[in-house]
C-alpha atoms as a PDB file:
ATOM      1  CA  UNK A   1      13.795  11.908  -1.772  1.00  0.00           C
ATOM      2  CA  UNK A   2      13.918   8.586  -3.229  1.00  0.00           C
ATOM      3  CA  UNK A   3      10.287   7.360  -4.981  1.00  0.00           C
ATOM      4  CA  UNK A   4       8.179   5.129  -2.751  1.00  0.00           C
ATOM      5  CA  UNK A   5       6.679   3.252  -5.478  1.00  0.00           C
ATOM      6  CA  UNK A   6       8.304   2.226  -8.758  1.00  0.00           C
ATOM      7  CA  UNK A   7       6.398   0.169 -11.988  1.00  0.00           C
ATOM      8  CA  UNK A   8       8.099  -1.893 -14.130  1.00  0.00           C
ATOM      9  CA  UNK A   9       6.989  -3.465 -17.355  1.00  0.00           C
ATOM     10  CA  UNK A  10       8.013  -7.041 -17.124  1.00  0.00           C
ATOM     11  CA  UNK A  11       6.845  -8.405 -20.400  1.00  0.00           C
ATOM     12  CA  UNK A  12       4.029  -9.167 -23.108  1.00  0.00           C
ATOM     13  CA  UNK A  13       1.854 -12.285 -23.173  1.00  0.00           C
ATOM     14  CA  UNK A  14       0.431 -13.462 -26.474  1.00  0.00           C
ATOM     15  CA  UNK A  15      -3.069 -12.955 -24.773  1.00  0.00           C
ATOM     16  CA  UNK A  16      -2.354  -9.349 -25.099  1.00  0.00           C
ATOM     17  CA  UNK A  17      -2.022  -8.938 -21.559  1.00  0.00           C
ATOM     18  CA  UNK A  18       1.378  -6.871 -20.578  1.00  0.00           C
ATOM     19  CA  UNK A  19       2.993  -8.102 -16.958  1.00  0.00           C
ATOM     20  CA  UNK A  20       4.056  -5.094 -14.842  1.00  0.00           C
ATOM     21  CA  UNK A  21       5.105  -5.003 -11.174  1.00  0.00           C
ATOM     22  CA  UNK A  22       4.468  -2.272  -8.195  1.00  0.00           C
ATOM     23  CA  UNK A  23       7.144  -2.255  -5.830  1.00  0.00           C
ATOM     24  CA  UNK A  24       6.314  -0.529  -2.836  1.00  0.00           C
ATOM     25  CA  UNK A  25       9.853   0.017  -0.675  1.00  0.00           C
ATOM     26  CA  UNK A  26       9.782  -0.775   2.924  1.00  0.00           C
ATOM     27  CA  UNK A  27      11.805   1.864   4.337  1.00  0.00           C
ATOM     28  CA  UNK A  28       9.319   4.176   2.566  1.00  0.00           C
ATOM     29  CA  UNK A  29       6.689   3.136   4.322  1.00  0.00           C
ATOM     30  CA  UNK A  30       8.206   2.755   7.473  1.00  0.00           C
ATOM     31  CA  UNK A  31       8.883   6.428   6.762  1.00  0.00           C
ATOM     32  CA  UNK A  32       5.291   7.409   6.619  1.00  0.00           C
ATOM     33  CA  UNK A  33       4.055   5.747   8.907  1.00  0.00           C
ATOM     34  CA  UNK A  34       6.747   7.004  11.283  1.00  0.00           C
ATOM     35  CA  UNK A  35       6.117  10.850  10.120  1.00  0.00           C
ATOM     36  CA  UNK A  36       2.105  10.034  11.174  1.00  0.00           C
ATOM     37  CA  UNK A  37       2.550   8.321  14.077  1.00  0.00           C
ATOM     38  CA  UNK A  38       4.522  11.181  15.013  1.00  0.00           C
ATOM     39  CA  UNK A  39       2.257  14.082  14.209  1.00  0.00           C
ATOM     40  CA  UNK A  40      -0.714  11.872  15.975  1.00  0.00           C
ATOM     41  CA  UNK A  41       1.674  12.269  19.422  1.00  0.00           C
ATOM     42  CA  UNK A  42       2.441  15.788  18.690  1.00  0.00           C
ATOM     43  CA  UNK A  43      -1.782  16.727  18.688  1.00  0.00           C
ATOM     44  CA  UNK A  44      -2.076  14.775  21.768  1.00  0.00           C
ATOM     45  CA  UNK A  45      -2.727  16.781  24.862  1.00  0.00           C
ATOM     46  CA  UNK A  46       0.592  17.780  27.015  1.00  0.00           C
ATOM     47  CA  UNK A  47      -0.980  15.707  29.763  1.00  0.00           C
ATOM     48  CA  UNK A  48      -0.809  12.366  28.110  1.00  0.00           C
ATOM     49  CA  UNK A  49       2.815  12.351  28.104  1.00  0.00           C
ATOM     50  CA  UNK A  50       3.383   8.612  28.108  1.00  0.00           C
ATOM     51  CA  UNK A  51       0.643   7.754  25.902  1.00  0.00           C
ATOM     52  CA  UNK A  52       2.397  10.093  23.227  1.00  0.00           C
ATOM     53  CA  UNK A  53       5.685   8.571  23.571  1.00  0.00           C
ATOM     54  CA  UNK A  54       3.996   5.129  22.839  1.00  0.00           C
ATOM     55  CA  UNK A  55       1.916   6.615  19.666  1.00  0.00           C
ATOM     56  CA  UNK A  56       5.679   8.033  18.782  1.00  0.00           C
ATOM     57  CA  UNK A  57       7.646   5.110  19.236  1.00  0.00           C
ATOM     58  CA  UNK A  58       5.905   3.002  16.204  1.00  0.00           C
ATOM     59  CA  UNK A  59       9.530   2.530  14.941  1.00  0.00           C
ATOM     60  CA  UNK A  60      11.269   1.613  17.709  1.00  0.00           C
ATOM     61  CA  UNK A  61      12.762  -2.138  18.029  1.00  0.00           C
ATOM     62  CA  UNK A  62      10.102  -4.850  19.130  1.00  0.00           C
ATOM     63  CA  UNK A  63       6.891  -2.149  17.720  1.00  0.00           C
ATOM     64  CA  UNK A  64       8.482  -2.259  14.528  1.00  0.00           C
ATOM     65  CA  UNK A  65       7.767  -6.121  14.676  1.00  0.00           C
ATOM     66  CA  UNK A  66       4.127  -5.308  14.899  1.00  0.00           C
ATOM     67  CA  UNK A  67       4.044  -2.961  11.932  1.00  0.00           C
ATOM     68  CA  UNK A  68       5.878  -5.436   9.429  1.00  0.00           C
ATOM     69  CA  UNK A  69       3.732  -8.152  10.404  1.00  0.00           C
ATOM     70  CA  UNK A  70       0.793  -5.846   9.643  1.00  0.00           C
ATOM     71  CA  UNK A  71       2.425  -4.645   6.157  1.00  0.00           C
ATOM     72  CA  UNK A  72       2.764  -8.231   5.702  1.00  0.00           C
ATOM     73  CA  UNK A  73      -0.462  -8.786   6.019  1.00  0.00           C
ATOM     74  CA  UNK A  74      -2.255  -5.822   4.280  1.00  0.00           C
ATOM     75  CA  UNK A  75       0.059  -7.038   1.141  1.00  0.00           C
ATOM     76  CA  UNK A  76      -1.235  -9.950   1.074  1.00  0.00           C
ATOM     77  CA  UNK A  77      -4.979  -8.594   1.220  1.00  0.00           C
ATOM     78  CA  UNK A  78      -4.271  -6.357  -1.354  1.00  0.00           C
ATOM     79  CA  UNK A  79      -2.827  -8.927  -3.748  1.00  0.00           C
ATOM     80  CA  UNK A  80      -5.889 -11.261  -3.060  1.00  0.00           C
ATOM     81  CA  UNK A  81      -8.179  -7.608  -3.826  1.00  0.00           C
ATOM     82  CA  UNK A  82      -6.219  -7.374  -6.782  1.00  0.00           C
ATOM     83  CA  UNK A  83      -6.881 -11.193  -7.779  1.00  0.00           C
ATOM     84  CA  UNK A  84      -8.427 -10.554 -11.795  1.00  0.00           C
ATOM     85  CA  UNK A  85      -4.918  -9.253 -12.330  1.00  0.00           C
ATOM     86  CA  UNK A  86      -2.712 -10.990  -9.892  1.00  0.00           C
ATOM     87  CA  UNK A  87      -4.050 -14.436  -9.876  1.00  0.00           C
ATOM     88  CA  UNK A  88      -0.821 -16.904  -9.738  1.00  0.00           C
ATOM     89  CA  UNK A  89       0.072 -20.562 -10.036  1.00  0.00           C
ATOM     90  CA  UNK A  90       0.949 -21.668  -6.326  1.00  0.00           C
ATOM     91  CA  UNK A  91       4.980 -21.394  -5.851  1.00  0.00           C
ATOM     92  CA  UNK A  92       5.541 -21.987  -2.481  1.00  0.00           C
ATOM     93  CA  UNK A  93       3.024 -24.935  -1.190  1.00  0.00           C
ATOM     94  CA  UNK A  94       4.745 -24.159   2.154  1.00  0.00           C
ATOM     95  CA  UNK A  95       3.684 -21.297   4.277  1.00  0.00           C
ATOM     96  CA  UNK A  96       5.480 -20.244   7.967  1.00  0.00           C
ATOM     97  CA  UNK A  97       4.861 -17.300  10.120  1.00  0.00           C
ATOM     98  CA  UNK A  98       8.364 -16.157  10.212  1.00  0.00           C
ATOM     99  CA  UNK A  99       8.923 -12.803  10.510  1.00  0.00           C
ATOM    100  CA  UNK A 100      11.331 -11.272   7.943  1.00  0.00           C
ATOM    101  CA  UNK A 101      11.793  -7.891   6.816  1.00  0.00           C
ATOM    102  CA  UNK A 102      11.263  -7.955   3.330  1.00  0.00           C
ATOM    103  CA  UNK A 103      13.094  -4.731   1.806  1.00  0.00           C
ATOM    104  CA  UNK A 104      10.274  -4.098  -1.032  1.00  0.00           C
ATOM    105  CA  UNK A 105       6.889  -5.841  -1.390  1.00  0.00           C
ATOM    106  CA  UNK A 106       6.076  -6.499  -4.825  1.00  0.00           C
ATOM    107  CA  UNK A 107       2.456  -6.800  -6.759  1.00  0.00           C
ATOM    108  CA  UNK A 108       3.141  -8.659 -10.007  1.00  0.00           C
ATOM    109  CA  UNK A 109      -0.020  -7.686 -12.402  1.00  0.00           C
ATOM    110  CA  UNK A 110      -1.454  -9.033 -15.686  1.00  0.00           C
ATOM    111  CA  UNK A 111      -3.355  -6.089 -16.828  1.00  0.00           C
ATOM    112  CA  UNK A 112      -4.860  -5.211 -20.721  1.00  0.00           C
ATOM    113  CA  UNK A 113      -2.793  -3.915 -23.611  1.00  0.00           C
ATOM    114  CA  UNK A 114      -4.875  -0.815 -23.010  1.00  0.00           C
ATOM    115  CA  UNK A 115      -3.884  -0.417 -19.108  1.00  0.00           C
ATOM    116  CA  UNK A 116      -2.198   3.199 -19.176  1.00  0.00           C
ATOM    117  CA  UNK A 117       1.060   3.893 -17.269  1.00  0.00           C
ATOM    118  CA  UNK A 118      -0.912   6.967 -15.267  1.00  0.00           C
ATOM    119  CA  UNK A 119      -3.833   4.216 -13.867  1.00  0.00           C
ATOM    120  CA  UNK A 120      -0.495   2.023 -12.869  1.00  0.00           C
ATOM    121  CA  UNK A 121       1.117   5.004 -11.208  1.00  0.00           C
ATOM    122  CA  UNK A 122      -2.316   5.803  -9.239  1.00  0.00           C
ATOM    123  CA  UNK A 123      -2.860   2.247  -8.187  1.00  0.00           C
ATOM    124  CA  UNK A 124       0.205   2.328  -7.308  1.00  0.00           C
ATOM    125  CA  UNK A 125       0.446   5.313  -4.937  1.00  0.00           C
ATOM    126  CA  UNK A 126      -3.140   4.065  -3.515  1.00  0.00           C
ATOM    127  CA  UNK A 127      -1.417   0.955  -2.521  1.00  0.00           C
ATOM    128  CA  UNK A 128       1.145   2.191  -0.664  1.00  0.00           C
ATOM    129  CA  UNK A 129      -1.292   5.055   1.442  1.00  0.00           C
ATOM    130  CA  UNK A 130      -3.387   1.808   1.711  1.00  0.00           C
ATOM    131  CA  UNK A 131      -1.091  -0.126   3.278  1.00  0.00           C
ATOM    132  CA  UNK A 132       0.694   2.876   5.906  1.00  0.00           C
ATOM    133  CA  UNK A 133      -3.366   3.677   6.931  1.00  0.00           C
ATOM    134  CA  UNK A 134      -3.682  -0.393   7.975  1.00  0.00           C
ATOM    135  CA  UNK A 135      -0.707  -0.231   9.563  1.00  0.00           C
ATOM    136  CA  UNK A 136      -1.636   3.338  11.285  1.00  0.00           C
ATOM    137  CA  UNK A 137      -5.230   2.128  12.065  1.00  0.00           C
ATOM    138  CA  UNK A 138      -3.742  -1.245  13.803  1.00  0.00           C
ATOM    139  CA  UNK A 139      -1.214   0.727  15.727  1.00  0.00           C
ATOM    140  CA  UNK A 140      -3.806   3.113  16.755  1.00  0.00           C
ATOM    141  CA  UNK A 141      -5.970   0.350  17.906  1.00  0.00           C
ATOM    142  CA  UNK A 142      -2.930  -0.655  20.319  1.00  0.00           C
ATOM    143  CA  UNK A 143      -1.665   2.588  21.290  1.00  0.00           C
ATOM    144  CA  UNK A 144      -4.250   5.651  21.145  1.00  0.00           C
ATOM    145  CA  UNK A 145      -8.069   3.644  20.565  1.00  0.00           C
ATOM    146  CA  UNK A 146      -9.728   6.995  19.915  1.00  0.00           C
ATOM    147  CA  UNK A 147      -8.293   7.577  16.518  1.00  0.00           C
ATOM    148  CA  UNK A 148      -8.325   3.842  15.231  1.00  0.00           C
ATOM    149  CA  UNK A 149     -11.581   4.865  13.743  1.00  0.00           C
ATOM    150  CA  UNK A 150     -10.067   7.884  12.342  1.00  0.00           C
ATOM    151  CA  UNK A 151      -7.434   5.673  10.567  1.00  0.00           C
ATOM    152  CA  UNK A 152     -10.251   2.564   9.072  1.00  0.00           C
ATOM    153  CA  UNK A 153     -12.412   5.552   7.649  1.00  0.00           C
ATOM    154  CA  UNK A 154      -8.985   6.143   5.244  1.00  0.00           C
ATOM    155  CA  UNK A 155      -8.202   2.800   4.864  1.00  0.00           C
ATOM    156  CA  UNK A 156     -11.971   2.198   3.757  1.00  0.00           C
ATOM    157  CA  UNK A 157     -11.670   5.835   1.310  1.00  0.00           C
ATOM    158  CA  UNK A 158      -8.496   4.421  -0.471  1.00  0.00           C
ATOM    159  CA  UNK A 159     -10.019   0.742  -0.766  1.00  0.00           C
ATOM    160  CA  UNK A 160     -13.066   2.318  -2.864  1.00  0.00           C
ATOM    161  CA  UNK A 161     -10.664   4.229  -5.022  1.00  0.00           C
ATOM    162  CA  UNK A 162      -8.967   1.060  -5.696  1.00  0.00           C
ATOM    163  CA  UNK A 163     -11.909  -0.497  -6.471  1.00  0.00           C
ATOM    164  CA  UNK A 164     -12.197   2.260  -8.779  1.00  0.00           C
ATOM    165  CA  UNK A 165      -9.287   2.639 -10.157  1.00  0.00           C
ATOM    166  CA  UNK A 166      -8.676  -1.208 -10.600  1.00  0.00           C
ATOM    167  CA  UNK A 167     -11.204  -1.548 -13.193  1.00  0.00           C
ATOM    168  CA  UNK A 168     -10.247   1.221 -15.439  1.00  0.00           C
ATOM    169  CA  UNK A 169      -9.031   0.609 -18.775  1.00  0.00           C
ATOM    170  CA  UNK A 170      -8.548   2.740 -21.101  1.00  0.00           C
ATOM    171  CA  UNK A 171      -9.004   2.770 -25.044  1.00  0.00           C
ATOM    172  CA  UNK A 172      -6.724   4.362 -26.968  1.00  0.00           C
ATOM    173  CA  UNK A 173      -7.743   7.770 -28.278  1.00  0.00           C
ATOM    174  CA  UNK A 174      -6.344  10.723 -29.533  1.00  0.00           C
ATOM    175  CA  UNK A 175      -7.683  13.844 -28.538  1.00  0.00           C
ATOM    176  CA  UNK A 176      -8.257  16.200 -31.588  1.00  0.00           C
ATOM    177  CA  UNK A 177      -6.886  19.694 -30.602  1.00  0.00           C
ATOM    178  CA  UNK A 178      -9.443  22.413 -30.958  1.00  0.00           C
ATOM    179  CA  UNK A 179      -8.029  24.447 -33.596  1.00  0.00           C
ATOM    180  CA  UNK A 180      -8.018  21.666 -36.216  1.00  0.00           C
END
């Protein structure tokens, strides 16, 4: 299965800062959210036969228009969360509420020299449950009310990680094996 996140290192500033980007992949977490939405149908009593086919059917043409627009948005939340390392020059002075399937969302960060590769990979993966839980939670809201709450308690759980997790740095250290 292909990886749903990938981190590249994009550079070195002379500030000692190093510029890496997240790329969380579209399809992969269409693919999530598709795989939750379904197992949220599946639990739902036999006798609520429509109502699980509309809990199912997140992926389906015209609900799939929802869910980007909702990706859309919890990227841009989560790039404004993210602002100490994100924070950007304004590019595009123009912006339209077209919808457009972007293939991969990327998070461009400036983060310290002593920023570890394991802290990028767990921001990282955070990010991308992050952003399938918002789009669960709204879809939830729409389709099956009684578990939107279900989906904001995870949404809130993985935004205190990355609260936690954004302002780690590490020092480098070498740890002394025991037997020396």
């Amino acid at each position: 299965m292909e990886k749903s996140v990938e981190i590249l290192e994009c550079g070195r500033e002379p500030t000692g800062k190093r510029v890496v980007v997240i790329i969380l992949k579209r399809e992969q977490l269409l693919y999530d959210i598709k795989n939750y939405c379904y197992i949220e149908g599946d639990i739902m009593p036999e006798d609520t036969q429509h109502s699980r086919h509309m809990v199912q059917d997140v992926g389906e043409e015209g609900n799939v228009d929802r869910v980007t627009r909702i990706l859309d948005l919890a990227h841009a939340d989560v790039v404004e969360r993210l602002y100490p390392f994100t924070q950007h020059e304004i590019h595009h002075p123009v912006v339209d509420d077209r919808l457009r399937e972007k293939p991969v969302y990327g998070i461009f960060l400036n983060v310290p020299e002593s920023y570890s590769q394991t802290t990028l990979n767990l921001l990282g993966g955070l990010i991308h449950e992050l952003m399938v839980c918002i789009a669960i939670a709204d879809w939830m809201s729409i389709t099956n009310p009684p578990k939107e709450e279900t989906w904001k308690r995870k949404v809130e759980a993985t935004l205190r990680r990355i609260n936690q997790v954004k302002g780690q740095t590490r020092d480098r250290s070498r740890i002394r094996p025991h037997w020396l």
